[in-house]
Protein backbone atom coordinates (compact mmCIF):
# COMPACT_ATOMS: atom_id res chain seq x y z
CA UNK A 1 13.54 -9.48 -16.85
CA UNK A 2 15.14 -11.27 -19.37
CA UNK A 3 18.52 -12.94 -17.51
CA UNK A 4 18.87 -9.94 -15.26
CA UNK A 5 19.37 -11.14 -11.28
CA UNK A 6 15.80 -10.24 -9.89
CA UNK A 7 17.78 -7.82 -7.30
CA UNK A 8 19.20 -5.99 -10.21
CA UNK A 9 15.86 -5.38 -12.17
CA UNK A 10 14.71 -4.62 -8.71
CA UNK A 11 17.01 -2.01 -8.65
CA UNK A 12 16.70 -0.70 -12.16
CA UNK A 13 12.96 -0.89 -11.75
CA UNK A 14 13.47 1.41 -8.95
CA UNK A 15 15.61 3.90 -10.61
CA UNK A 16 13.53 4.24 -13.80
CA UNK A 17 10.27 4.37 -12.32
CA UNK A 18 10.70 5.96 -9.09
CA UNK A 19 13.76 7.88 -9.50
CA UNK A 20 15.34 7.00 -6.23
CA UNK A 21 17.72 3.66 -5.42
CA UNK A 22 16.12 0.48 -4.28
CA UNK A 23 17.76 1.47 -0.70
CA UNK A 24 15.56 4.34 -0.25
CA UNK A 25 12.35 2.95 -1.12
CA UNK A 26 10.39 1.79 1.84
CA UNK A 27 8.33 -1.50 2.25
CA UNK A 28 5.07 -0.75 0.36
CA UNK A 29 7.78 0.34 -3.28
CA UNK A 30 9.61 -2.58 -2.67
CA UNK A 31 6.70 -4.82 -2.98
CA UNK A 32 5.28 -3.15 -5.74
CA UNK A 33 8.43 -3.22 -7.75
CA UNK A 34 8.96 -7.06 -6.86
CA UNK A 35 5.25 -7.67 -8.12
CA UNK A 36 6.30 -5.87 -11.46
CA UNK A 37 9.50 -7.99 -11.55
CA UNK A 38 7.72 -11.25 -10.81
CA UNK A 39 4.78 -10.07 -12.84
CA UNK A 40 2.30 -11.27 -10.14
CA UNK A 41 -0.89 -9.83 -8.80
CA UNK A 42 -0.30 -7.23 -5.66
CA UNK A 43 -4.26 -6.52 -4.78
CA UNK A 44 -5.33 -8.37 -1.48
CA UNK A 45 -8.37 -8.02 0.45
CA UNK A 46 -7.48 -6.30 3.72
CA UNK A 47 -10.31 -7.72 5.84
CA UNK A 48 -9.20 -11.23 4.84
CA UNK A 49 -5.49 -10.08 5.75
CA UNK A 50 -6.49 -8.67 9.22
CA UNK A 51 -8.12 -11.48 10.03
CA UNK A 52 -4.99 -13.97 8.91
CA UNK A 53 -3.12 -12.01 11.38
CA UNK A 54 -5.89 -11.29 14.55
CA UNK A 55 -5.45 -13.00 17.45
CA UNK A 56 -7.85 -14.53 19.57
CA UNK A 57 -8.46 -11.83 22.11
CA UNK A 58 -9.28 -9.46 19.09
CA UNK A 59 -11.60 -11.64 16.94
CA UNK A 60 -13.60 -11.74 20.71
CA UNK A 61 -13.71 -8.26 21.26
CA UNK A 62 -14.78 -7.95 17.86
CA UNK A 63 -17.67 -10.47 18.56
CA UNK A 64 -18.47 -8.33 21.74
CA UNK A 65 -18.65 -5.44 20.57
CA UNK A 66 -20.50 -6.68 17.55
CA UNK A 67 -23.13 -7.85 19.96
CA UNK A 68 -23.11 -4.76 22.44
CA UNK A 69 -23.28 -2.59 19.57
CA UNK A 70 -26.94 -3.97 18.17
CA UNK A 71 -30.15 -2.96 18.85
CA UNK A 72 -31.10 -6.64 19.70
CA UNK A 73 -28.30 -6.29 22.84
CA UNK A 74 -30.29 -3.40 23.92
CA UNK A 75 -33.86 -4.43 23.26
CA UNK A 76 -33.01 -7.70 25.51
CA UNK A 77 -30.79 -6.25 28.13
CA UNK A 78 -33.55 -3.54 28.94
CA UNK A 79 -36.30 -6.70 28.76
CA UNK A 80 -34.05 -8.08 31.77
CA UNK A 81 -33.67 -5.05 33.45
CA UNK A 82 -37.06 -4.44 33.54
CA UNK A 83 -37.79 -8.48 34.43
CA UNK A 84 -35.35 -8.14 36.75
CA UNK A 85 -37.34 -4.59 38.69
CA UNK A 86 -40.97 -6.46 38.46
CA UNK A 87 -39.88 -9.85 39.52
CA UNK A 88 -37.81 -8.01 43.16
CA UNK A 89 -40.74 -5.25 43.44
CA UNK A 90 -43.79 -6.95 42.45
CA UNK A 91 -43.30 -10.59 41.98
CA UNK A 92 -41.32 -11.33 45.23
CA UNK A 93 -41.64 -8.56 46.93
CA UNK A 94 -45.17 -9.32 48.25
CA UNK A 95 -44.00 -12.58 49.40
CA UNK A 96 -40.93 -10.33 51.02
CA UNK A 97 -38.85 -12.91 49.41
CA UNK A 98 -37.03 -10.08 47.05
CA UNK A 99 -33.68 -10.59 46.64
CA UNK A 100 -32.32 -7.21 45.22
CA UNK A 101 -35.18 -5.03 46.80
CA UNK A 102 -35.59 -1.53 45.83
CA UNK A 103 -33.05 0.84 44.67
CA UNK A 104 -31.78 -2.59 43.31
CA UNK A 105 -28.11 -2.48 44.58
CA UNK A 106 -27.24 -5.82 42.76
CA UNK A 107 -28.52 -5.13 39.61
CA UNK A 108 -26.33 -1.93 39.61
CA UNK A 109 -23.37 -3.59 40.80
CA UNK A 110 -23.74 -5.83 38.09
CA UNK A 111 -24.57 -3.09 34.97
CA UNK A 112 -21.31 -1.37 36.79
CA UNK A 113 -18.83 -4.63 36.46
CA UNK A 114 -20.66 -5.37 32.45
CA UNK A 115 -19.92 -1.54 31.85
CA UNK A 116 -16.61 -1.82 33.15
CA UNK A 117 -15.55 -5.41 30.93
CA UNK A 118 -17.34 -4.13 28.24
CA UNK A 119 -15.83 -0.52 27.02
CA UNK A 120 -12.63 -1.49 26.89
CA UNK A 121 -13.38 -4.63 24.91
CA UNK A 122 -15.28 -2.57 22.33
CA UNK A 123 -12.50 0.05 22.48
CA UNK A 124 -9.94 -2.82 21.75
CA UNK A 125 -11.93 -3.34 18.80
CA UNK A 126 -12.15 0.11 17.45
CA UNK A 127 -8.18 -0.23 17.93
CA UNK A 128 -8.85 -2.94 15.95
CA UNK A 129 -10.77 -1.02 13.01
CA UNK A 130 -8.46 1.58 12.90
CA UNK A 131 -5.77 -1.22 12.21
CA UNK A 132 -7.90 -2.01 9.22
CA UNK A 133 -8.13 1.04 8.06
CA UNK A 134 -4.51 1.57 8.07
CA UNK A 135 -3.85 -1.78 6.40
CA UNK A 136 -6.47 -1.33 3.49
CA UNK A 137 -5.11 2.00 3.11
CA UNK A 138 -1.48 0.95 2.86
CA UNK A 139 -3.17 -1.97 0.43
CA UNK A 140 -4.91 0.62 -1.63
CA UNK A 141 -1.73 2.91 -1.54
CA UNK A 142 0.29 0.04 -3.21
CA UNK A 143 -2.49 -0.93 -5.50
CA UNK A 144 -2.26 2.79 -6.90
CA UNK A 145 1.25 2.64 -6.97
CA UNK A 146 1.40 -0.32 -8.98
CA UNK A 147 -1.07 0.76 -11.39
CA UNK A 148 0.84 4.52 -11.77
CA UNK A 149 3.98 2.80 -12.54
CA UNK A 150 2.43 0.17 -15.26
CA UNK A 151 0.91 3.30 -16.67
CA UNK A 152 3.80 4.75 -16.84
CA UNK A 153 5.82 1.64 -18.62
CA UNK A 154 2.49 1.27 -21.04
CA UNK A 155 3.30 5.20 -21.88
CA UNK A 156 6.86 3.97 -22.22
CA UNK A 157 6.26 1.35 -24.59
CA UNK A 158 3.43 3.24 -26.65
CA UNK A 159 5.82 5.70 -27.73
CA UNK A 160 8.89 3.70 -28.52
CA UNK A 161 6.53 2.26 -30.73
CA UNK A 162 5.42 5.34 -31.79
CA UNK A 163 9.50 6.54 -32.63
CA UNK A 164 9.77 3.56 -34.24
CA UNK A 165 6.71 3.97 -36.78
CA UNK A 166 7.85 7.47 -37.40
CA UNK A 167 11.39 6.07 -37.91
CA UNK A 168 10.37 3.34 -40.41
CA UNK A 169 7.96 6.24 -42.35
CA UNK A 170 11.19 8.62 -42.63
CA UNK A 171 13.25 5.41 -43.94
CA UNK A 172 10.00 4.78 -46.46
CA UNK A 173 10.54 8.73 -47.38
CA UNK A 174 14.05 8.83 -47.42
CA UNK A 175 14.37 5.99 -49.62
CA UNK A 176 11.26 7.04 -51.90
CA UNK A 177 12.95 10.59 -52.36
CA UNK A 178 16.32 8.82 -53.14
CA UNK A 179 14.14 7.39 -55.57
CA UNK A 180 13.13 10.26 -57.68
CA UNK A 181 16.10 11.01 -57.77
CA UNK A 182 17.49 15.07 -58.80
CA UNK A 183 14.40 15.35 -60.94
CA UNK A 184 11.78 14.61 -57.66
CA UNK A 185 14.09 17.82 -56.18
CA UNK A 186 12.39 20.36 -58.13
């Protein structure tokens, strides 16, 4: 802004636009008003910023729960289940060579331990979407803000332009009045 320390159109920004010192604007204002100083973009895509920042684990339990969440993870896991019950009850069972007879305690050990890894995996990753949410919100949120407040300058401008067309037309009438003189009076 035209020689001014970038802190000090920070702070002017601040005070003109918002009303309130630079001190009492929290995290989201501040980077708006920096973007307007710096005249740079502010809009960022908040899956590609939750992904910069996810970790391991959660990119995992995101691919779990992706896959336990699909009708393809069901369709299979009930194929096996049911390959499972024919090849212990009908398959190997007339050879007596089962080896998780009927009521199948192995295969419901098993379905216990998956069911017991697997919900709080997917609920780690609907912490994880609800951290998304609040980030594309809070992206959204400045995105408005910025927008409001170059409204607001674009009203600013329009009608100092406008005062100063009205000024100049007064001058033109002034002077053209000046110009007829005592007899344009009557």
């Amino acid at each position: 802004m035209n020689g001014v320390s970038p802190d000090t159109a920070l702070a002017d920004l601040s005070l003109k636009l918002l009303g309130k010192d630079i001190a009492d604007t929290d995290a989201e204002e501040q980077r708006v008003l920096r973007s307007i100083v710096e005249r740079s973009l502010i809009s960022r895509d908040a899956m590609d910023v939750a992904d910069e920042q996810a970790s391991f684990g959660e990119r995992l339990s995101d691919r779990v729960a992706r896959v336990g969440g699909s009708w393809g993870f069901i369709i299979v896991f009930s194929l096996v289940l049911f390959g499972w019950m024919i090849l212990n009850s009908e398959i190997l069972g007339r050879w007596h060579e089962a080896f998780d007879p009927f009521p199948y305690i192995f295969l419901n050990l098993m379905l216990s331990t998956i069911a017991a890894i697997q919900a709080p995996v997917i609920m780690m990753s609907q912490n994880r979407q609800a951290a998304k949410d609040r980030l594309a919100a809070s992206l959204d949120y400045q995105i408005n803000l910025r927008a409001e407040l170059e409204i607001m300058r674009l009203h600013e401008k329009v009608d100092a332009l406008q005062v100063q067309r009205l000024e100049e037309r007064i001058e033109a009438l002034t002077a053209a009045v000046r110009e007829l003189g005592p007899r344009g009076a009557r």
